[in-house]
Every structure is written in C-alpha cells, then in structure tokens.
PDB file of N, CA and C in Angstrom:
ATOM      1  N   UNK A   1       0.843  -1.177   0.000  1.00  0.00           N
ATOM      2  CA  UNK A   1       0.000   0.000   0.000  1.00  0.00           C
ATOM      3  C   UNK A   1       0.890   1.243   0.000  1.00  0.00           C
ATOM      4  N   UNK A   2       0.598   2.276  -0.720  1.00  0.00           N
ATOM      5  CA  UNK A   2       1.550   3.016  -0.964  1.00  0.00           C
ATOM      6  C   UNK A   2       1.377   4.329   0.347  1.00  0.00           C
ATOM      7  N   UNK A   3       2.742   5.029   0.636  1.00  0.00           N
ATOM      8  CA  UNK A   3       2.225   5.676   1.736  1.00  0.00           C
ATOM      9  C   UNK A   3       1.104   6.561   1.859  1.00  0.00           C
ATOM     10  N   UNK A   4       0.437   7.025   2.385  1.00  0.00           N
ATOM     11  CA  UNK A   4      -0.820   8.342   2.536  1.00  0.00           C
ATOM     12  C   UNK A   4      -0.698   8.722   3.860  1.00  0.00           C
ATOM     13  N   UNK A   5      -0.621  10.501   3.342  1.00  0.00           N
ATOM     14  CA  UNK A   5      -0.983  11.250   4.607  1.00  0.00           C
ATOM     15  C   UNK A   5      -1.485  11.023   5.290  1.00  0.00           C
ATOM     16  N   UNK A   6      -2.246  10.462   6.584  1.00  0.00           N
ATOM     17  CA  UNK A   6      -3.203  10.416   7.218  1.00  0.00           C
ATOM     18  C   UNK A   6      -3.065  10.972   8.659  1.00  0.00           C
ATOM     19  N   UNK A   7      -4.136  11.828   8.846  1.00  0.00           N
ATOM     20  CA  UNK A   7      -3.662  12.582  10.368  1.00  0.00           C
ATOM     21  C   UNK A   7      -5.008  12.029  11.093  1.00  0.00           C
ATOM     22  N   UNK A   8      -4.744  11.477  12.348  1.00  0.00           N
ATOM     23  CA  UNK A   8      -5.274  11.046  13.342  1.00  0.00           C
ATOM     24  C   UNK A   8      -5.917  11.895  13.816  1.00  0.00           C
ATOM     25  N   UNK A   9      -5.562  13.221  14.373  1.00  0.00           N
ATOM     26  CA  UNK A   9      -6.334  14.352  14.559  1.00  0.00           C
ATOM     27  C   UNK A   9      -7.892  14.706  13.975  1.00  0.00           C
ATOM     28  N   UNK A  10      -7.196  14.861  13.302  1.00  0.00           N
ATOM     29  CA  UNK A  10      -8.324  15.076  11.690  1.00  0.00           C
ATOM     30  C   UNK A  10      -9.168  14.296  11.454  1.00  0.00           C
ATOM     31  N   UNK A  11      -8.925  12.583  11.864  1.00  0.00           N
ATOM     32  CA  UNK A  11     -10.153  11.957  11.622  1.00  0.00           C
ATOM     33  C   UNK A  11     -10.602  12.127  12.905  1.00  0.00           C
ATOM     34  N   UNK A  12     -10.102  11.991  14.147  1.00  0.00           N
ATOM     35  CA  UNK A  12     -10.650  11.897  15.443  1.00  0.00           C
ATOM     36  C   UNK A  12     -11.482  12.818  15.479  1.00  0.00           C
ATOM     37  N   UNK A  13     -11.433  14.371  14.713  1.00  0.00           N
ATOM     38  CA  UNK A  13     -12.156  15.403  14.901  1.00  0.00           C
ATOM     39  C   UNK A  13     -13.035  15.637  14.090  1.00  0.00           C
ATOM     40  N   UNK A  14     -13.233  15.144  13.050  1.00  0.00           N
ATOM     41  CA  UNK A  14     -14.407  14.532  12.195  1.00  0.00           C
ATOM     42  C   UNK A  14     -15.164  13.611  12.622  1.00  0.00           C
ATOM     43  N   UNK A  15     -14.805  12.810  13.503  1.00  0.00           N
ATOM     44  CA  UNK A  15     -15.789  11.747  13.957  1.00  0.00           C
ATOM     45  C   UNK A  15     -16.570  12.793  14.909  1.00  0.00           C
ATOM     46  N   UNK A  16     -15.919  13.774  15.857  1.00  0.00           N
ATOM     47  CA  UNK A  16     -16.655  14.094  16.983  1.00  0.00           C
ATOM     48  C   UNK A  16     -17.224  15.137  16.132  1.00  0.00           C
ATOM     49  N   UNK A  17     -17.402  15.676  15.080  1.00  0.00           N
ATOM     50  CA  UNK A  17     -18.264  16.960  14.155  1.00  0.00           C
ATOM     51  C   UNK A  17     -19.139  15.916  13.944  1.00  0.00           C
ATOM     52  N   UNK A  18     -18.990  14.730  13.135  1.00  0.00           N
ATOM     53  CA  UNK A  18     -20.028  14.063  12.936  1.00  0.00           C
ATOM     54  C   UNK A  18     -20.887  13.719  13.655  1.00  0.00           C
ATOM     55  N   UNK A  19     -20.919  13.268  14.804  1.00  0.00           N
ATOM     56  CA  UNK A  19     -21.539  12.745  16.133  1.00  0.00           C
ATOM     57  C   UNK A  19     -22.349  13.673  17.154  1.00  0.00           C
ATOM     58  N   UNK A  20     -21.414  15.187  16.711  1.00  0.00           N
ATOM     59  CA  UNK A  20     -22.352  16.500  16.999  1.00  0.00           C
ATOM     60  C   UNK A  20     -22.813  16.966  16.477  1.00  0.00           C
ATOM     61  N   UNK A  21     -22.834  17.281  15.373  1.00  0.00           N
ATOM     62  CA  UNK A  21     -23.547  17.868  14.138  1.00  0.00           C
ATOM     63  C   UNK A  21     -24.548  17.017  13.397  1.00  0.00           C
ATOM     64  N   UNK A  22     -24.061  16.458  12.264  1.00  0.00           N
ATOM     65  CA  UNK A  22     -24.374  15.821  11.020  1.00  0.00           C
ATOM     66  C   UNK A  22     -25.603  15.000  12.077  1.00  0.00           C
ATOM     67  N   UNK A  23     -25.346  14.118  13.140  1.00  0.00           N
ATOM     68  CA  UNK A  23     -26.281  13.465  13.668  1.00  0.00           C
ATOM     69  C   UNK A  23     -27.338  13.783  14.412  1.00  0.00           C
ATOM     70  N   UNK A  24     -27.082  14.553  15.284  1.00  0.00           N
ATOM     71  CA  UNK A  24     -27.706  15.347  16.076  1.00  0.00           C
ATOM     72  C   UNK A  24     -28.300  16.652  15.354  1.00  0.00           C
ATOM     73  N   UNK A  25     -27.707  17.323  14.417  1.00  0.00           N
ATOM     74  CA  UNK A  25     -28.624  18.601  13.971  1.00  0.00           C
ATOM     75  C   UNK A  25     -29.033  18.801  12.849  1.00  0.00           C
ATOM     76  N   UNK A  26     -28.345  17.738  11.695  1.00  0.00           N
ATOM     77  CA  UNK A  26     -28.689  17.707  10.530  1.00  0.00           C
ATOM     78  C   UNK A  26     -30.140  16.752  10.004  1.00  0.00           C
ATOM     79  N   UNK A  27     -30.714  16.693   8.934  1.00  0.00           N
ATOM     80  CA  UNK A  27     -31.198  15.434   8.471  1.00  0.00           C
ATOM     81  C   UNK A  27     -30.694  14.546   7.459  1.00  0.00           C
ATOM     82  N   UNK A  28     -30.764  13.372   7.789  1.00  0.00           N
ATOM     83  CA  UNK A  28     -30.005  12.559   6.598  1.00  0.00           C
ATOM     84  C   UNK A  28     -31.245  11.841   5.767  1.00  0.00           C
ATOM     85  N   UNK A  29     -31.614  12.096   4.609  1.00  0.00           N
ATOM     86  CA  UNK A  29     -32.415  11.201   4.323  1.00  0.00           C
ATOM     87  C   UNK A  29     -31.782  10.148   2.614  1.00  0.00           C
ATOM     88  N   UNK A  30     -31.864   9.055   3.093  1.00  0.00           N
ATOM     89  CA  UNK A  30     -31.920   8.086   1.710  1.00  0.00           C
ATOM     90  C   UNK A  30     -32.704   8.431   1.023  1.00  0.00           C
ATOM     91  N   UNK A  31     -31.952   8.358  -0.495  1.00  0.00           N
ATOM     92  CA  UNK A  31     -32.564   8.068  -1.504  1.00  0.00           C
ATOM     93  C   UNK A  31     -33.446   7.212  -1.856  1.00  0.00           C
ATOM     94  N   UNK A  32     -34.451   7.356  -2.745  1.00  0.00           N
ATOM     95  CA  UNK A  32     -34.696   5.767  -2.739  1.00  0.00           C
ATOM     96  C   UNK A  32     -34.623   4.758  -3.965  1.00  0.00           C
ATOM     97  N   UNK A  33     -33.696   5.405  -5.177  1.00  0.00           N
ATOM     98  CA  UNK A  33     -33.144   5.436  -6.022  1.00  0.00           C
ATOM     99  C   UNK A  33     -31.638   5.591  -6.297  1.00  0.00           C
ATOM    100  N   UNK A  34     -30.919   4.276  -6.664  1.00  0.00           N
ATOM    101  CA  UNK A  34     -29.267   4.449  -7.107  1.00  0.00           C
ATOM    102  C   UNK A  34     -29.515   4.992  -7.627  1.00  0.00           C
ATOM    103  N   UNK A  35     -28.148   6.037  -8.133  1.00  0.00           N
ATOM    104  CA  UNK A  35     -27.561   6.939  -8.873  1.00  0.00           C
ATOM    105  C   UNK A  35     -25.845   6.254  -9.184  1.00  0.00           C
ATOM    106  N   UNK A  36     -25.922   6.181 -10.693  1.00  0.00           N
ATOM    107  CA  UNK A  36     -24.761   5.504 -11.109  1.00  0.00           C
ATOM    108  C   UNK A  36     -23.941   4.108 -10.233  1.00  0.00           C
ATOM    109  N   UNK A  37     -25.034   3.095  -9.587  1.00  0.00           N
ATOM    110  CA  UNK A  37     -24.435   2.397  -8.534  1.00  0.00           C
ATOM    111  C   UNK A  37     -24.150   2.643  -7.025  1.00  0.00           C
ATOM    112  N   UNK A  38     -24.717   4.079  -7.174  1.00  0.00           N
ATOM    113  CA  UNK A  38     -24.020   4.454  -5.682  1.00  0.00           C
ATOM    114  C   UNK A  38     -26.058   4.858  -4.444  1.00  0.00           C
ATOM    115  N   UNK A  39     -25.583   4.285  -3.270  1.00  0.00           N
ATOM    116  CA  UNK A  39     -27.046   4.591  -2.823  1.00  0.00           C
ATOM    117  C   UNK A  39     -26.177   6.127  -2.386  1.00  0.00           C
ATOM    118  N   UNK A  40     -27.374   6.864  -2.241  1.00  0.00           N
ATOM    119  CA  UNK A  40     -27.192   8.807  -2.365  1.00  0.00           C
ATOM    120  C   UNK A  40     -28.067   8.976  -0.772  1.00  0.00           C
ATOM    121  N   UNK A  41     -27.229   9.858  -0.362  1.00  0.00           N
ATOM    122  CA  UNK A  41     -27.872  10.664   1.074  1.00  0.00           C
ATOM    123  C   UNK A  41     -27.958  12.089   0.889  1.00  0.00           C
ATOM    124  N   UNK A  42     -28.935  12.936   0.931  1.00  0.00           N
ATOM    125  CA  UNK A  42     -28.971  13.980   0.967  1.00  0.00           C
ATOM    126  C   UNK A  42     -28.651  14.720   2.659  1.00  0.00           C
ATOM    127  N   UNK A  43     -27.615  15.121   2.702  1.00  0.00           N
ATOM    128  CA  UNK A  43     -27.236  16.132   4.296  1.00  0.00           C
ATOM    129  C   UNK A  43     -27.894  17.389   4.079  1.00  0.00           C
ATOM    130  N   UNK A  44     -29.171  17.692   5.123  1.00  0.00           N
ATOM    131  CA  UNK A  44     -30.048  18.840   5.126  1.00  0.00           C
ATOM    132  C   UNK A  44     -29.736  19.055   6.370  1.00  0.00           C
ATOM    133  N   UNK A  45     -29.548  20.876   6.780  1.00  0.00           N
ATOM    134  CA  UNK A  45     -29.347  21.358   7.850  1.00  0.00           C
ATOM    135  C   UNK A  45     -28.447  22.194   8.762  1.00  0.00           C
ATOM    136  N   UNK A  46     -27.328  22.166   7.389  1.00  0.00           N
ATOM    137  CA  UNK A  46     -26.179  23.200   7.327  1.00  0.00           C
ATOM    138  C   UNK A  46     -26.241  23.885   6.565  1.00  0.00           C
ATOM    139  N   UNK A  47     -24.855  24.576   6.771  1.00  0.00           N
ATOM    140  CA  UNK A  47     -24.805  26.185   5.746  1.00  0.00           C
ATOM    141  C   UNK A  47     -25.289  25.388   4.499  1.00  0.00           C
ATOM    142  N   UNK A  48     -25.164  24.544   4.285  1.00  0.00           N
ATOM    143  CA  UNK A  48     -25.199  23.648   2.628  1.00  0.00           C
ATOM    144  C   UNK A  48     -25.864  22.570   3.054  1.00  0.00           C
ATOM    145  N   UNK A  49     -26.584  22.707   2.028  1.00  0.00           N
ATOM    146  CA  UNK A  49     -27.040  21.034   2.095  1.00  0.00           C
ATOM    147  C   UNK A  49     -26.390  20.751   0.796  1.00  0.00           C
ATOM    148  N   UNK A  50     -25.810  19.331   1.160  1.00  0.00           N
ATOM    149  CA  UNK A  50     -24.631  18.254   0.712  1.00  0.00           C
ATOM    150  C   UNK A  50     -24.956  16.855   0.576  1.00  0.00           C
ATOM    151  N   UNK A  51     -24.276  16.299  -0.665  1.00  0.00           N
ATOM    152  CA  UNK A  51     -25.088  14.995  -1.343  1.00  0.00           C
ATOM    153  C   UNK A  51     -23.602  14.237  -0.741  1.00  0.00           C
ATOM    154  N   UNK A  52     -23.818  12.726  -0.051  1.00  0.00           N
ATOM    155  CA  UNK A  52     -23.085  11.740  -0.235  1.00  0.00           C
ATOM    156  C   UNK A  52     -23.828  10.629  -1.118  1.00  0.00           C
ATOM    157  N   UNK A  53     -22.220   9.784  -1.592  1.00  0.00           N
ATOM    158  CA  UNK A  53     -22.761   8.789  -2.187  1.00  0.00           C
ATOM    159  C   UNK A  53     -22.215   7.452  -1.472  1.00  0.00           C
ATOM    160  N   UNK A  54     -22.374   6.215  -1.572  1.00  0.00           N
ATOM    161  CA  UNK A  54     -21.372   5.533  -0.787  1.00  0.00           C
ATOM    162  C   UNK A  54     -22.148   3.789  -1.703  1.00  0.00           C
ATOM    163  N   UNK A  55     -20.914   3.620  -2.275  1.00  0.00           N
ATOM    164  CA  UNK A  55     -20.834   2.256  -2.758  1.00  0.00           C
ATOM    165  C   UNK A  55     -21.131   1.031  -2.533  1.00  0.00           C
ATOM    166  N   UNK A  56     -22.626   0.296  -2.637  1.00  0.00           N
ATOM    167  CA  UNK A  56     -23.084  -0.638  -1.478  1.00  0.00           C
ATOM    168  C   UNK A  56     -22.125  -1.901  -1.360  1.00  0.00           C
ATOM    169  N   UNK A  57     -21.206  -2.246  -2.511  1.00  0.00           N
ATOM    170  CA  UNK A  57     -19.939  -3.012  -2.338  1.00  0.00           C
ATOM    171  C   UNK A  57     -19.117  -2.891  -2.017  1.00  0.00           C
ATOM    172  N   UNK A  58     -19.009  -1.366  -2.116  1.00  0.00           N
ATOM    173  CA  UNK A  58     -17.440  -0.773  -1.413  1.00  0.00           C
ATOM    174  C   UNK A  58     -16.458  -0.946  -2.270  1.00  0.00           C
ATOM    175  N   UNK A  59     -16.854  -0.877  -3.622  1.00  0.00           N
ATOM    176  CA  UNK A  59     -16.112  -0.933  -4.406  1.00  0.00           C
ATOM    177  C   UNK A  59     -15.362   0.371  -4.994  1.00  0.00           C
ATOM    178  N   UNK A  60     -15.530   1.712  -4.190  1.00  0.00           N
ATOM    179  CA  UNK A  60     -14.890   2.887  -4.191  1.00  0.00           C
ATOM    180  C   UNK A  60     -14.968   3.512  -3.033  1.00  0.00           C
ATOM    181  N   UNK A  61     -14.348   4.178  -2.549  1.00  0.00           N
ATOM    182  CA  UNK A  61     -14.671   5.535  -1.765  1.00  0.00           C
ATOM    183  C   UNK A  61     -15.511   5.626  -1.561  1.00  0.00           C
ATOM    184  N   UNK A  62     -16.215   6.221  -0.577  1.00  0.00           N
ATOM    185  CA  UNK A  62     -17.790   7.138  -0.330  1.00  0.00           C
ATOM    186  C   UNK A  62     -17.242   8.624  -0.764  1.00  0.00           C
ATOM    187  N   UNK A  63     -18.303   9.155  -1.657  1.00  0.00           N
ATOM    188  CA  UNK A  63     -17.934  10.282  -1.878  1.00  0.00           C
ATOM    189  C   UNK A  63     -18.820  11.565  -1.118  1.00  0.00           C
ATOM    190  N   UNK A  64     -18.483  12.686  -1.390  1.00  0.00           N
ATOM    191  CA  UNK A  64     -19.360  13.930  -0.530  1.00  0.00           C
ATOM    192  C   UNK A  64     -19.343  15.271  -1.285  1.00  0.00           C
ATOM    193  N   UNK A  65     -20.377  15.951  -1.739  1.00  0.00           N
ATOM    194  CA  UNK A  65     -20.259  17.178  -2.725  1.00  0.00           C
ATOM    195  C   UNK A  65     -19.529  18.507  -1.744  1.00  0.00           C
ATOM    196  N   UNK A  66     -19.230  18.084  -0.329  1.00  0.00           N
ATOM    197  CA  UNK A  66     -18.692  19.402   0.940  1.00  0.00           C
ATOM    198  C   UNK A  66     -17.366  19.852   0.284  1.00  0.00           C
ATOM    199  N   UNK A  67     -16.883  20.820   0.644  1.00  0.00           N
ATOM    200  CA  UNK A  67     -15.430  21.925  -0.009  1.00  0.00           C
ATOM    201  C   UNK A  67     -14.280  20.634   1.122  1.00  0.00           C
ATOM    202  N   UNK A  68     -14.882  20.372   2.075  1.00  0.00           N
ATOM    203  CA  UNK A  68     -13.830  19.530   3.057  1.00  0.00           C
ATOM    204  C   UNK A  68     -13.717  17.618   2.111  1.00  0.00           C
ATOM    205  N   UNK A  69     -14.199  17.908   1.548  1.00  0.00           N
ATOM    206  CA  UNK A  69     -14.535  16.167   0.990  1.00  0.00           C
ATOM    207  C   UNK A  69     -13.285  16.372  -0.090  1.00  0.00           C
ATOM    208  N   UNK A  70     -13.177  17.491  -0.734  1.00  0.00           N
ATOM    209  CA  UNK A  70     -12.127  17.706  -1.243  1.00  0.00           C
ATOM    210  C   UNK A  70     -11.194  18.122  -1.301  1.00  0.00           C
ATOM    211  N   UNK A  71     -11.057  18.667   0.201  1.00  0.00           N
ATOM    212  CA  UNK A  71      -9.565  19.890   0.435  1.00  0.00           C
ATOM    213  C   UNK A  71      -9.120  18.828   1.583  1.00  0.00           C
ATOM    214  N   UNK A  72      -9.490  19.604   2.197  1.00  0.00           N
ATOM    215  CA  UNK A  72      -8.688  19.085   4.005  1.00  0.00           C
ATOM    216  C   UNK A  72      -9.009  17.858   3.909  1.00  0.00           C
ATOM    217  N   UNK A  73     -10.348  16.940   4.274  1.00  0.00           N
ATOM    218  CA  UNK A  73     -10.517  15.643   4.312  1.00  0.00           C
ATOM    219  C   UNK A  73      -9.734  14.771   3.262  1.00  0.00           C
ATOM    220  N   UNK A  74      -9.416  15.300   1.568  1.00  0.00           N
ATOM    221  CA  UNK A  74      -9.127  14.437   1.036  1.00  0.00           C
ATOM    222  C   UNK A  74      -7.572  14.190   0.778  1.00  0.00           C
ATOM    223  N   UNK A  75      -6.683  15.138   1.972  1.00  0.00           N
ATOM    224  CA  UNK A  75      -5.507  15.164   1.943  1.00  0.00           C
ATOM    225  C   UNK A  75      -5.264  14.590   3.712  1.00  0.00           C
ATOM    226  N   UNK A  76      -5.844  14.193   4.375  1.00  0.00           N
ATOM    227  CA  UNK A  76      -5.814  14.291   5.506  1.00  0.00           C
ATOM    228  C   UNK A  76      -6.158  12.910   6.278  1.00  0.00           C
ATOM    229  N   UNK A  77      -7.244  12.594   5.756  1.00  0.00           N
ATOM    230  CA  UNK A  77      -8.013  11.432   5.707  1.00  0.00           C
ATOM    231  C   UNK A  77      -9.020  10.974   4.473  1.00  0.00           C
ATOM    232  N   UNK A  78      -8.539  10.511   4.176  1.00  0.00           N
ATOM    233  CA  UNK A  78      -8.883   9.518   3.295  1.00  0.00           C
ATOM    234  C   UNK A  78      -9.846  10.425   2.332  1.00  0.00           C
ATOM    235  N   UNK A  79     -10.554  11.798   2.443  1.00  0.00           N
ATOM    236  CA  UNK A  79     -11.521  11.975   2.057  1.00  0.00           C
ATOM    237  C   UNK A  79     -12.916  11.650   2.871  1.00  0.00           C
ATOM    238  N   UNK A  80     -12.722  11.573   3.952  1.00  0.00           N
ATOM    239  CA  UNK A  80     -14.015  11.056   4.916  1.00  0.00           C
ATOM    240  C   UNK A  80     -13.956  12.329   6.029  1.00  0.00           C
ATOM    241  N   UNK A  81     -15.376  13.256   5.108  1.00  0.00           N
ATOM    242  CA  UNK A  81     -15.478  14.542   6.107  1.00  0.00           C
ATOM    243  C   UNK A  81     -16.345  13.955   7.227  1.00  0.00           C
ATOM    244  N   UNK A  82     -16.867  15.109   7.714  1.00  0.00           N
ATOM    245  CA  UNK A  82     -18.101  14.612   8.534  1.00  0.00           C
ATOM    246  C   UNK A  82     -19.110  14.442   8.070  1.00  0.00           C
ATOM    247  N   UNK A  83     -19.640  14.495   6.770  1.00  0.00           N
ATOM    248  CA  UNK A  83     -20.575  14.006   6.464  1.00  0.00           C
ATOM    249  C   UNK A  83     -20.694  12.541   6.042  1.00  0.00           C
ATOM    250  N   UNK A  84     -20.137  12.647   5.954  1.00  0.00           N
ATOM    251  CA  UNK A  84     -19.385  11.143   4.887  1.00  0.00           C
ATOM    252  C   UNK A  84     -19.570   9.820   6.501  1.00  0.00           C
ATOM    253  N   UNK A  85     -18.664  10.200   7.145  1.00  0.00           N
ATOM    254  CA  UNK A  85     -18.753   9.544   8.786  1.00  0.00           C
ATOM    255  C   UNK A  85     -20.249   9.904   9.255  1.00  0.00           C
ATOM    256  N   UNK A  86     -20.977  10.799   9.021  1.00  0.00           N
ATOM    257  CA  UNK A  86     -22.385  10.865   9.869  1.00  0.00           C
ATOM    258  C   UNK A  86     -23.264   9.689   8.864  1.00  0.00           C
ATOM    259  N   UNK A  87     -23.151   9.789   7.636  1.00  0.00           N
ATOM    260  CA  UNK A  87     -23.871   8.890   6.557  1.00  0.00           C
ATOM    261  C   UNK A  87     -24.174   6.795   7.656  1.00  0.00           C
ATOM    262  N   UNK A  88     -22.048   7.095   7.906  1.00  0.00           N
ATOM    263  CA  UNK A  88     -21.822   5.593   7.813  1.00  0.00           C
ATOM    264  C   UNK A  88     -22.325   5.549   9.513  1.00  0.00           C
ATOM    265  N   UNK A  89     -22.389   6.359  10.365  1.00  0.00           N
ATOM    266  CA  UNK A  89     -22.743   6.093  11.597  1.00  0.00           C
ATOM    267  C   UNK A  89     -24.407   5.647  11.541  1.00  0.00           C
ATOM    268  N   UNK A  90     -24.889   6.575  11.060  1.00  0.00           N
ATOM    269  CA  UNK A  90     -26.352   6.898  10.724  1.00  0.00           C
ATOM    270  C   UNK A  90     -26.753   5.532   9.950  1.00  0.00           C
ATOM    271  N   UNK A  91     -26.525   4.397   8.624  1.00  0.00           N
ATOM    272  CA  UNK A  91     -27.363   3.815   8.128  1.00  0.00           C
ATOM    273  C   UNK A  91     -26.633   2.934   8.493  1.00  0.00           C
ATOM    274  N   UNK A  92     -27.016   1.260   9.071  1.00  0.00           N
ATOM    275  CA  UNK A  92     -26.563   0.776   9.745  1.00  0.00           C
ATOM    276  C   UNK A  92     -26.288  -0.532   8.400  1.00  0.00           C
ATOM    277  N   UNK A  93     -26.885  -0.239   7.499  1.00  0.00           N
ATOM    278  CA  UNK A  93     -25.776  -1.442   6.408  1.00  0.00           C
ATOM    279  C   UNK A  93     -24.987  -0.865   5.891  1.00  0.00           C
ATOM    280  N   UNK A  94     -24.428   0.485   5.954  1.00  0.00           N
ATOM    281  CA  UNK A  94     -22.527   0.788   5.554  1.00  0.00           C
ATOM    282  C   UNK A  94     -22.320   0.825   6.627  1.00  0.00           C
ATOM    283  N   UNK A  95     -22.053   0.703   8.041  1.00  0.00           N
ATOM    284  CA  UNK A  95     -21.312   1.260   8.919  1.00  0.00           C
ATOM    285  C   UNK A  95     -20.030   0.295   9.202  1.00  0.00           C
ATOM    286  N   UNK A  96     -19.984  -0.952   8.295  1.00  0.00           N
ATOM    287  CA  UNK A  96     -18.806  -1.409   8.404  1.00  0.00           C
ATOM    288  C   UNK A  96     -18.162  -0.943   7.609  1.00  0.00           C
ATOM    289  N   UNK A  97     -18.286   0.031   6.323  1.00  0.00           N
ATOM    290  CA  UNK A  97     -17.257   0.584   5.654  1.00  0.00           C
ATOM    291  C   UNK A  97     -16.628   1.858   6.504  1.00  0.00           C
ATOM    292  N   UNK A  98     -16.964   2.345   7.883  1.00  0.00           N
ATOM    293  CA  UNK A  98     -15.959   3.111   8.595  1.00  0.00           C
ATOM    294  C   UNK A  98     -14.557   1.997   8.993  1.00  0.00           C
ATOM    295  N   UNK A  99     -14.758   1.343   8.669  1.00  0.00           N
ATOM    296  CA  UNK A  99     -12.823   0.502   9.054  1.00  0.00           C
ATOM    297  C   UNK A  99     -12.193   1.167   8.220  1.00  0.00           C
ATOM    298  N   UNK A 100     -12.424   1.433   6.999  1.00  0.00           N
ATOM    299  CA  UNK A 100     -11.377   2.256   6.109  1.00  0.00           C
ATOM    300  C   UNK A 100     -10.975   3.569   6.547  1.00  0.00           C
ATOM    301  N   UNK A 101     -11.910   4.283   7.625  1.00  0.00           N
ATOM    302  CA  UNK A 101     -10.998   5.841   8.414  1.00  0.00           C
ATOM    303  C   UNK A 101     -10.047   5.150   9.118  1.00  0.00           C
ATOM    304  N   UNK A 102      -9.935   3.767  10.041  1.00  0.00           N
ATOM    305  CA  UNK A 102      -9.324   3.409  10.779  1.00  0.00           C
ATOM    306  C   UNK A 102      -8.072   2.072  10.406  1.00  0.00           C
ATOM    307  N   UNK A 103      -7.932   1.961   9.392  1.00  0.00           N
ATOM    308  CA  UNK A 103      -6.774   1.417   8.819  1.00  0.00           C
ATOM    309  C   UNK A 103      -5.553   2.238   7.882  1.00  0.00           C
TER     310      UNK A 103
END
C-alpha cells in the first residue's frame, strides 16, 4: 500500500463533528433510487445542504459534494469529512465501511 498522509487528529475530529452535528442537527435522508451504482444521502441542515454517495460493495470511496470532501478531508483522511462519517454512523448497512478511516 503506498504511503498516505493520514492525520489522526483530523479523523478523530471529524468523527466528533459528525456525532455532533451531522447526527444530532442535521437530516439525513436516503434516496430511494441508485444513482450511477451508488445509494445517495442527501445532508439537510447546514450552511449547505450536501449529497453523499457511498458504494453498497465498497467498491470505491464514499464520496461527498462538501469543499472539506475535497480539500482538508481528502488530503488528511482519506476523504471522509463529517458528512461522509455521519452517513456511515447513521445507516446501519454501511457502517462497516468506517474501518477504512481506521486502517
């Protein structure tokens, strides 16, 4: 596996945004329709409301339309903002794809 940045910080502090925020103040609602293979969450309840997608095989990334899904998160950790972590906390058939923040 080739090396990657990954800061511990950064995910530790995304988990606790997720767990305060995204869960507690946002709404997450499923789609009820794939989009290109991917099941879609709409994040309602912040400055933005923000689309994840997340791969029911896990055959990519979970992705996130947030400015952090592509800046800080995707140099930092893996690309797993807090929305992305509130998605996998929140629907309880991805939540085994959070091992990938933690490997």
């Amino acid at each position: 596996m080739e090396n990657e940045n990954f800061n511990l910080k950064a995910r530790d502090d995304r988990f606790f945004r997720a767990a305060a925020d995204v869960l507690q103040r946002y709404k997450i609602l499923r789609r009820k329709e794939m989009v290109d293979g991917f099941v879609v969450f709409d994040i309602i309840g912040g400055t933005q409301n923000y689309v994840v997608k997340i791969h029911p095989e896990w055959l990519t990334a979970p992705q996130c339309s947030c400015p952090d899904a592509a800046k800080r998160a995707k140099e930092n950790t893996r690309g797993y903002c807090k929305h992305i972590i509130g998605v996998l906390l929140y629907d309880e058939e991805f939540r085994y794809q959070l091992l990938e923040a933690f490997l």
